[in-house]
PDB file of N, CA and C in Angstrom:
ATOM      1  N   UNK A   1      75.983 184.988 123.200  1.00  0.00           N
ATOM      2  CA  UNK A   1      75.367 185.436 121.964  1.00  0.00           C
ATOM      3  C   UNK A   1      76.368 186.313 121.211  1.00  0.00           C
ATOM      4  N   UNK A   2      76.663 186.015 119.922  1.00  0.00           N
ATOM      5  CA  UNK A   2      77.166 186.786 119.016  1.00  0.00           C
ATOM      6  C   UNK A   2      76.388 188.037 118.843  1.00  0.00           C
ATOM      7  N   UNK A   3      77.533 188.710 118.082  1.00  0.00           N
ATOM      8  CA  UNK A   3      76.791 190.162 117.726  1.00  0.00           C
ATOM      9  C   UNK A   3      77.476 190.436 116.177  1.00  0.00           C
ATOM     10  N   UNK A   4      76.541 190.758 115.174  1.00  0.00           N
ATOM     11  CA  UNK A   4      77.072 190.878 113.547  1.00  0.00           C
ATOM     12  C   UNK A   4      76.974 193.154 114.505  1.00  0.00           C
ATOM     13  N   UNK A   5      78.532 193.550 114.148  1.00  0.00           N
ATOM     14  CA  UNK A   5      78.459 194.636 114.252  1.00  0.00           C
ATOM     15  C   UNK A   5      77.791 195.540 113.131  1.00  0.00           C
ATOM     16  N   UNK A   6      78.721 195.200 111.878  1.00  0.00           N
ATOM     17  CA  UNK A   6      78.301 196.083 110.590  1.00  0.00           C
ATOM     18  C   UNK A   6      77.856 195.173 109.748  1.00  0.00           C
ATOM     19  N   UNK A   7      76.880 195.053 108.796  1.00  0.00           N
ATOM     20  CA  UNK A   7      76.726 194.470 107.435  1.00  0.00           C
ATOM     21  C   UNK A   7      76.118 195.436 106.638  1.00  0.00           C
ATOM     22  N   UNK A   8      76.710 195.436 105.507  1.00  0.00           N
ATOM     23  CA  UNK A   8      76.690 196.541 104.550  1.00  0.00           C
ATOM     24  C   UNK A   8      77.175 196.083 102.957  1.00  0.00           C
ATOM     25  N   UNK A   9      76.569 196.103 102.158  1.00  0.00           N
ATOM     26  CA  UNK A   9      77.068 196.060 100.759  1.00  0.00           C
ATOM     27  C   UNK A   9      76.513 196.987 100.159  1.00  0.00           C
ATOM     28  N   UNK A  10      77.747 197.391  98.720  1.00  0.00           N
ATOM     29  CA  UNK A  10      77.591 198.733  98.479  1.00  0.00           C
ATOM     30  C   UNK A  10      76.028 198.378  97.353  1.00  0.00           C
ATOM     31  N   UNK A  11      75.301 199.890  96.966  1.00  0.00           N
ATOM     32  CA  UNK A  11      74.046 199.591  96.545  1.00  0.00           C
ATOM     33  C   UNK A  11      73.933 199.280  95.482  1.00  0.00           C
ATOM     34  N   UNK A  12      74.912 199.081  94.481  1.00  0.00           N
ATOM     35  CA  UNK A  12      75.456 198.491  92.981  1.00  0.00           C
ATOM     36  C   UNK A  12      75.165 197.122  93.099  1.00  0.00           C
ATOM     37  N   UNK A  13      75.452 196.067  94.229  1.00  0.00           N
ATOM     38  CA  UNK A  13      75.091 195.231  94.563  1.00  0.00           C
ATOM     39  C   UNK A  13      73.992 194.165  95.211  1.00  0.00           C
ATOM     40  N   UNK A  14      72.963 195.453  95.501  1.00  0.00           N
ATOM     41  CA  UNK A  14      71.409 194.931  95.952  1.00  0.00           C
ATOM     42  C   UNK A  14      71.147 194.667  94.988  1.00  0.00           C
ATOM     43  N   UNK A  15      70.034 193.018  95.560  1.00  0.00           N
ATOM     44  CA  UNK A  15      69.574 192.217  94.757  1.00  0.00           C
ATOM     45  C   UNK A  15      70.567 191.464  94.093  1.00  0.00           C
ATOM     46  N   UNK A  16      71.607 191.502  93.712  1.00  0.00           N
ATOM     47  CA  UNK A  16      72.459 190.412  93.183  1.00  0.00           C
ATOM     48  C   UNK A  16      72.581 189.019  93.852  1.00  0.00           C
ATOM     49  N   UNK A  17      72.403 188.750  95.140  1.00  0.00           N
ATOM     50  CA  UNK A  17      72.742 187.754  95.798  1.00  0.00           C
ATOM     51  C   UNK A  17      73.723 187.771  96.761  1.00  0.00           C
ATOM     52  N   UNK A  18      74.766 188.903  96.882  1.00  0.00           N
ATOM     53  CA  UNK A  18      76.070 189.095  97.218  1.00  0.00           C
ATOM     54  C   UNK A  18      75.702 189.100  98.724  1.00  0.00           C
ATOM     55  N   UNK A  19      74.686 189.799  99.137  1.00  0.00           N
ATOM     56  CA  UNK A  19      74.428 190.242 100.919  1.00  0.00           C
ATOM     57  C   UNK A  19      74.229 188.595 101.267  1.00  0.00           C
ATOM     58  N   UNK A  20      73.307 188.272 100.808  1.00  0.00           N
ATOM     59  CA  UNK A  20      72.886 186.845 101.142  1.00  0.00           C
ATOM     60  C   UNK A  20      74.079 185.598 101.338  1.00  0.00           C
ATOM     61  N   UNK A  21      74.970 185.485 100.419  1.00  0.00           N
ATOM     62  CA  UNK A  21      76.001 184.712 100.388  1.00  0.00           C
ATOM     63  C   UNK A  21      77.220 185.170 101.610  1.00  0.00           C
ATOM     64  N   UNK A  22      77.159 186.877 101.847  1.00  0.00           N
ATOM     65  CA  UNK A  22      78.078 186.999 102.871  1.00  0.00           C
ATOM     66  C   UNK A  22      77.414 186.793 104.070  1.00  0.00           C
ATOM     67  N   UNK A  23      76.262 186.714 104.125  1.00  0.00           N
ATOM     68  CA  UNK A  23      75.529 186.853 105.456  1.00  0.00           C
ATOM     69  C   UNK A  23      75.422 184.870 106.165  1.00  0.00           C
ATOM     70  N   UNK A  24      75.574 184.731 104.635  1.00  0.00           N
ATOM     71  CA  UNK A  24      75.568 182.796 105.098  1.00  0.00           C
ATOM     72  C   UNK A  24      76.784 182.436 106.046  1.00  0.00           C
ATOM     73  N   UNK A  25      77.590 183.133 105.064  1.00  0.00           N
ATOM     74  CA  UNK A  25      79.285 182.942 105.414  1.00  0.00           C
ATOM     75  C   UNK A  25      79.157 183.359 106.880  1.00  0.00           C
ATOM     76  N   UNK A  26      78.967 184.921 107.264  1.00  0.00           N
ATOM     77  CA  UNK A  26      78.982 185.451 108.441  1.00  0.00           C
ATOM     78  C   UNK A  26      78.558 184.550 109.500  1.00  0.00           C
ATOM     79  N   UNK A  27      76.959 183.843 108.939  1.00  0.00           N
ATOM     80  CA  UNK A  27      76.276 182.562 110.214  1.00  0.00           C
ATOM     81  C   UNK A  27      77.652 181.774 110.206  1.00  0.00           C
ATOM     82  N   UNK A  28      78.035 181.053 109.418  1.00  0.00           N
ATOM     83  CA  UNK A  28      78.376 179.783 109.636  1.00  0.00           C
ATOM     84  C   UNK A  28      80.197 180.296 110.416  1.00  0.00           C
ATOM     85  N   UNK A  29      80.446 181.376 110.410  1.00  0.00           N
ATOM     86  CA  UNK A  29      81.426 181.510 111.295  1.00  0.00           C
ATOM     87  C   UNK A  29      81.131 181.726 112.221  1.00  0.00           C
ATOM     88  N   UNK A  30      80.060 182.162 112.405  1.00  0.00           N
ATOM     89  CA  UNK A  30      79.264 182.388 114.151  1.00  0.00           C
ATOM     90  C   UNK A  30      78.907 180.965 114.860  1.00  0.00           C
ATOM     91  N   UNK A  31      78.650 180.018 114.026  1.00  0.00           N
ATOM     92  CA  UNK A  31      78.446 179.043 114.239  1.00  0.00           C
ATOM     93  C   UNK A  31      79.514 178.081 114.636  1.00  0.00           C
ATOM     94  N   UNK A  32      80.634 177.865 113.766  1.00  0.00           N
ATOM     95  CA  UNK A  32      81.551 177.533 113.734  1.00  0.00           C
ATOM     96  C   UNK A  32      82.336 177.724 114.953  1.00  0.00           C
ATOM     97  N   UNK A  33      82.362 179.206 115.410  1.00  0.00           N
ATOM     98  CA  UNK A  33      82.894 179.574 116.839  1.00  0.00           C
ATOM     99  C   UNK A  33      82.217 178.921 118.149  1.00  0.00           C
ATOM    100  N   UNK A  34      81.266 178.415 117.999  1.00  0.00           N
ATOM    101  CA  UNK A  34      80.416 178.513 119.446  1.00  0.00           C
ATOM    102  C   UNK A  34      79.380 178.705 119.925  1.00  0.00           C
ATOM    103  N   UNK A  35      78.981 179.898 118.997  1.00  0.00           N
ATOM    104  CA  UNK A  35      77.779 180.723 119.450  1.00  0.00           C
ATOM    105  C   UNK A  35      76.540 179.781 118.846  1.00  0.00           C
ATOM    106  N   UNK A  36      75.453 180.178 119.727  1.00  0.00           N
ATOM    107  CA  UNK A  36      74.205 179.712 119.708  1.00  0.00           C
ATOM    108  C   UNK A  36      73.070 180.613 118.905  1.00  0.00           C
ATOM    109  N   UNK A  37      73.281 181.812 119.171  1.00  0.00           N
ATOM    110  CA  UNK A  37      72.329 182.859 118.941  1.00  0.00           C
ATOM    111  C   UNK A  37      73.413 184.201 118.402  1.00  0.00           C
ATOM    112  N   UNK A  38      72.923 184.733 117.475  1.00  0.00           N
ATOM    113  CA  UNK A  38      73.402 185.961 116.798  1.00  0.00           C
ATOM    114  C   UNK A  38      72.080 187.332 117.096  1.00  0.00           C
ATOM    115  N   UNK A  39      72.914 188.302 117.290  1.00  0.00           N
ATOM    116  CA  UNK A  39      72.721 189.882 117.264  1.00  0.00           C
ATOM    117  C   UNK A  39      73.025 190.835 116.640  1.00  0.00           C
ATOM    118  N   UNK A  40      72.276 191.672 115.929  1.00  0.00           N
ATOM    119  CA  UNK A  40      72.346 192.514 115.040  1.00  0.00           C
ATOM    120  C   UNK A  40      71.395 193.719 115.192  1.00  0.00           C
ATOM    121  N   UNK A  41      71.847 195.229 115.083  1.00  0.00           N
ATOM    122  CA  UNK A  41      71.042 195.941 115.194  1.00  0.00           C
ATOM    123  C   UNK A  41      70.890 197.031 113.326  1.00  0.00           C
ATOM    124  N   UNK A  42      69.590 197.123 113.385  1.00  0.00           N
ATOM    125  CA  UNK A  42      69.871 197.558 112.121  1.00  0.00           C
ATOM    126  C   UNK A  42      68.761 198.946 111.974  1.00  0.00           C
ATOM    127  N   UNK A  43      68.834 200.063 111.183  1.00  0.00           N
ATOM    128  CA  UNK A  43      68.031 201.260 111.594  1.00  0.00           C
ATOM    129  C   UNK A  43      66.592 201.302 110.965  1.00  0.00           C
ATOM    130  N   UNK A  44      65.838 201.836 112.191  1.00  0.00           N
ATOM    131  CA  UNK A  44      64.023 201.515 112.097  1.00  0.00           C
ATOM    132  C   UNK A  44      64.034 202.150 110.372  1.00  0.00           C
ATOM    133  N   UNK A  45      64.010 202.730 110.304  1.00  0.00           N
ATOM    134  CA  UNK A  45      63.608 203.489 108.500  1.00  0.00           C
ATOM    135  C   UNK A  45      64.286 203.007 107.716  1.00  0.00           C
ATOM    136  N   UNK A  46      64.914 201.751 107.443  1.00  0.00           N
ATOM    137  CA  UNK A  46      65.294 201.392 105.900  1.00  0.00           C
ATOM    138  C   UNK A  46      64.433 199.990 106.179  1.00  0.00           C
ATOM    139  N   UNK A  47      63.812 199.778 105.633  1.00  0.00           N
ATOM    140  CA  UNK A  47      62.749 198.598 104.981  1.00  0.00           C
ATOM    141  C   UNK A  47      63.258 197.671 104.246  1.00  0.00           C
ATOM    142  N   UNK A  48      64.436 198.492 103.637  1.00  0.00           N
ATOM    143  CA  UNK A  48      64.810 197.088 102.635  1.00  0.00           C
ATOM    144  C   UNK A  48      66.013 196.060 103.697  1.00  0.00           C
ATOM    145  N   UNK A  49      66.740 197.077 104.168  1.00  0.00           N
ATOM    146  CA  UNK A  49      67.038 196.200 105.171  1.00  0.00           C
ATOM    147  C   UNK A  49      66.624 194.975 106.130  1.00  0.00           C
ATOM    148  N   UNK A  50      65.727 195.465 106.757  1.00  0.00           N
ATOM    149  CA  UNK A  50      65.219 194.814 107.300  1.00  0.00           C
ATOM    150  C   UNK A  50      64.396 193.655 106.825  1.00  0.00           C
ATOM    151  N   UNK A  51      63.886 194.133 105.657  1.00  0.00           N
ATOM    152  CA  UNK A  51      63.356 192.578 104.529  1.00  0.00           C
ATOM    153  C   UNK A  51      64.095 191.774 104.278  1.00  0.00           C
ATOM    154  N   UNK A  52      65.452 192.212 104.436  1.00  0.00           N
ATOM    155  CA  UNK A  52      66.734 191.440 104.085  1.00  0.00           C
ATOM    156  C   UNK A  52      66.927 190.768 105.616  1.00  0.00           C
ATOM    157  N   UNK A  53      67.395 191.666 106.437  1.00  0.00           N
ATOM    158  CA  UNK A  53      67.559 190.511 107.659  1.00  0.00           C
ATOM    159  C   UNK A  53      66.305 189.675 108.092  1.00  0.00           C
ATOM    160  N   UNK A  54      65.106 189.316 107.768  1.00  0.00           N
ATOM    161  CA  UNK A  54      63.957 188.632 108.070  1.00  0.00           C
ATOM    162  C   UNK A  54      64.333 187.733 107.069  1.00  0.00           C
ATOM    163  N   UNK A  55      64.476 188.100 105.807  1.00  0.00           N
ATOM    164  CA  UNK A  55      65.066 186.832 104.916  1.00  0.00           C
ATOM    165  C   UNK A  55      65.727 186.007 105.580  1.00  0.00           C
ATOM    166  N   UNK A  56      67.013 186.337 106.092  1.00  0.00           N
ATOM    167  CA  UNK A  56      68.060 185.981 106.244  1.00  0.00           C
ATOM    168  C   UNK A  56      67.768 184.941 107.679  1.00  0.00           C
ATOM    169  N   UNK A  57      66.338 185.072 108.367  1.00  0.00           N
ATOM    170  CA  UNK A  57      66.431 184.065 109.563  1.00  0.00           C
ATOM    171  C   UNK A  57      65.919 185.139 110.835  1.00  0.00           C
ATOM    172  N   UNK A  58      66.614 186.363 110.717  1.00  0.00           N
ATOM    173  CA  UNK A  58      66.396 187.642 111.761  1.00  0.00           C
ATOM    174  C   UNK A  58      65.004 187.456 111.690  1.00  0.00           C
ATOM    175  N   UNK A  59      64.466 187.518 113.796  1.00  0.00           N
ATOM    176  CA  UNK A  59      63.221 188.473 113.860  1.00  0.00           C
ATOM    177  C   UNK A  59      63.370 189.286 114.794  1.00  0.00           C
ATOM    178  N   UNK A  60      62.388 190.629 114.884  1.00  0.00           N
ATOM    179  CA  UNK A  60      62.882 191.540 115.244  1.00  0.00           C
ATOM    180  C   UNK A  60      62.774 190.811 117.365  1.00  0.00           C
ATOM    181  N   UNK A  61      63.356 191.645 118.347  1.00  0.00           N
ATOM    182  CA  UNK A  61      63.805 191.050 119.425  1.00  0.00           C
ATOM    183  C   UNK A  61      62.943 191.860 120.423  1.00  0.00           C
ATOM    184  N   UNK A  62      62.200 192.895 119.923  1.00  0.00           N
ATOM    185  CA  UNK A  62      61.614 193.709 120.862  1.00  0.00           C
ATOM    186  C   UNK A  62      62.192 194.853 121.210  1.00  0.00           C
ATOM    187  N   UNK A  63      63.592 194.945 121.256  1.00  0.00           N
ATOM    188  CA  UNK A  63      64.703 195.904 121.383  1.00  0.00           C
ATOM    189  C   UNK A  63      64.934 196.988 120.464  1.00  0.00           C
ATOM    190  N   UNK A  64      65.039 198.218 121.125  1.00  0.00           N
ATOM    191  CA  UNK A  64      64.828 199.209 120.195  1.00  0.00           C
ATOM    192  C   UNK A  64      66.524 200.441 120.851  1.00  0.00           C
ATOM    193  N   UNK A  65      67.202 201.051 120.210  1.00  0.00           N
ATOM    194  CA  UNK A  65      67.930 202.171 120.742  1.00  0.00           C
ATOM    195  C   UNK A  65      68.004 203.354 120.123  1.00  0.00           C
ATOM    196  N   UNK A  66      68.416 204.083 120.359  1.00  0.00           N
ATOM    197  CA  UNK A  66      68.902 205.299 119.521  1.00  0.00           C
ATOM    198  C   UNK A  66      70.729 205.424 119.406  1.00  0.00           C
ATOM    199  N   UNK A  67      70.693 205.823 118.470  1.00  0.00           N
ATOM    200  CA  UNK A  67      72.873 205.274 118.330  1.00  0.00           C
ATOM    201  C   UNK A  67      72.975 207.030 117.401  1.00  0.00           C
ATOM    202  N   UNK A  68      74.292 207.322 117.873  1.00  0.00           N
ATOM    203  CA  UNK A  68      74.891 208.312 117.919  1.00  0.00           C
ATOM    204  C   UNK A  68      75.968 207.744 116.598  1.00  0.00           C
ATOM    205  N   UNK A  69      75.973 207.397 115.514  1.00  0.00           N
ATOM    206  CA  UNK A  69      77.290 207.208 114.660  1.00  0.00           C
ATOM    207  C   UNK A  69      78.909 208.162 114.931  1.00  0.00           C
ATOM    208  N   UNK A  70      78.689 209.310 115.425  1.00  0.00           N
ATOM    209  CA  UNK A  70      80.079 210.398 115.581  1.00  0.00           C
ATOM    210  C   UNK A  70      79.680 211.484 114.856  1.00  0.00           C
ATOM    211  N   UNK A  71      78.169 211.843 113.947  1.00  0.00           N
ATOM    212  CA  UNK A  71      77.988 213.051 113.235  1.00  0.00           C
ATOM    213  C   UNK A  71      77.059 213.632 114.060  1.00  0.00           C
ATOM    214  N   UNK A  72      76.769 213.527 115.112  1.00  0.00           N
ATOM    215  CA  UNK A  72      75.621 214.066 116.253  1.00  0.00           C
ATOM    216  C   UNK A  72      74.564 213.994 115.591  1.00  0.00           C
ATOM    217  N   UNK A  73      74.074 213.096 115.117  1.00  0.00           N
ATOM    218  CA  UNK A  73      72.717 212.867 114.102  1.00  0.00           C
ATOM    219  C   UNK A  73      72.278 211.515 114.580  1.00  0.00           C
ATOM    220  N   UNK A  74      71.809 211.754 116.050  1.00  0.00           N
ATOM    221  CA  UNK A  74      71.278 209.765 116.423  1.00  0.00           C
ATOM    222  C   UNK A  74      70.490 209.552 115.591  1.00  0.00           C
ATOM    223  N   UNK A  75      70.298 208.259 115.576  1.00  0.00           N
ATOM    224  CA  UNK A  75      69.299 207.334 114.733  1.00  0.00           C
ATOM    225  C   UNK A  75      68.896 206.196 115.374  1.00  0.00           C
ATOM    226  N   UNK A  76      67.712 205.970 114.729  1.00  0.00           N
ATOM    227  CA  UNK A  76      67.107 204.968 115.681  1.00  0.00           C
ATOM    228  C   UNK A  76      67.008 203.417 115.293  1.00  0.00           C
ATOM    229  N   UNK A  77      67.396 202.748 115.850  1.00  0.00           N
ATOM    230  CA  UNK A  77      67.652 201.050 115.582  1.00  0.00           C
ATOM    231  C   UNK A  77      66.858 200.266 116.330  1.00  0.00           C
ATOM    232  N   UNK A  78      66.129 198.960 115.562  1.00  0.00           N
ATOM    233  CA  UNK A  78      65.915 198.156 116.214  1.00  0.00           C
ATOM    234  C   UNK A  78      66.401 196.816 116.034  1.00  0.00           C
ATOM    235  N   UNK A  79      66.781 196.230 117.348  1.00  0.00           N
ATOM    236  CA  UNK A  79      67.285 194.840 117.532  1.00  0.00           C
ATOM    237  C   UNK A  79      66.841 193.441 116.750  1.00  0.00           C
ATOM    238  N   UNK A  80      67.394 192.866 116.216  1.00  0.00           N
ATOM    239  CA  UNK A  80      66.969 191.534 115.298  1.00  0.00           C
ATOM    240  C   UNK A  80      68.107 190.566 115.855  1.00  0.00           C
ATOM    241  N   UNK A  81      67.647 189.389 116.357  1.00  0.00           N
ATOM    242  CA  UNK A  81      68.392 188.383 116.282  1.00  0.00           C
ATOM    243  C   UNK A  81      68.139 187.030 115.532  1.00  0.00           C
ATOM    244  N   UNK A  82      68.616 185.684 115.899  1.00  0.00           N
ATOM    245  CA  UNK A  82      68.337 184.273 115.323  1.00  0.00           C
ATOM    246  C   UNK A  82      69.075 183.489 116.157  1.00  0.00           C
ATOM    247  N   UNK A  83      68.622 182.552 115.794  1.00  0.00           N
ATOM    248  CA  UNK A  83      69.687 180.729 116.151  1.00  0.00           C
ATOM    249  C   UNK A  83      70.300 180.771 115.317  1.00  0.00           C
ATOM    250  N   UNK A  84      71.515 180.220 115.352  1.00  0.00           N
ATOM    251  CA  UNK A  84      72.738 179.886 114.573  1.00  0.00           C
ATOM    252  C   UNK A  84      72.041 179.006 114.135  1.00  0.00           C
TER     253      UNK A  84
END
């Protein structure tokens, strides 16, 4: 199983289409490589996110963590994957 580490576009760009078109791109190189199934973790409190990765094919996996970024301010994520 693949894993999408970061996806991020800056917020000038929500709603344009831009996440969607890189996120196609992103599958079809995941695809392209091998992989069967993709992984992505993305944080419980942004909504729009997550409307976006459910768009995109993501459902959530049951999986939940807490992640430390390097500012000692964990945050809490939950797991979304798909089929290639």
């Amino acid at each position: 199983m693949a894993e999408i580490h970061t996806f991020y576009s800056h917020p000038d760009s929500w709603g344009g289409g831009v996440a969607a078109v890189l996120m196609a791109e992103t599958l079809s190189h995941v695809r392209n490589d091998g992989f069967a199934q993709v992984h992505l973790w993305t944080l419980r409190d942004t909504p729009r996110s997550r409307r976006f990765h459910s768009k995109c094919g993501f459902t959530e996996c049951g999986t939940a963590r807490t992640f430390d970024f390097g500012d000692g301010n964990p945050l809490d994520q939950v797991g979304y994957q798909r089929v290639c």
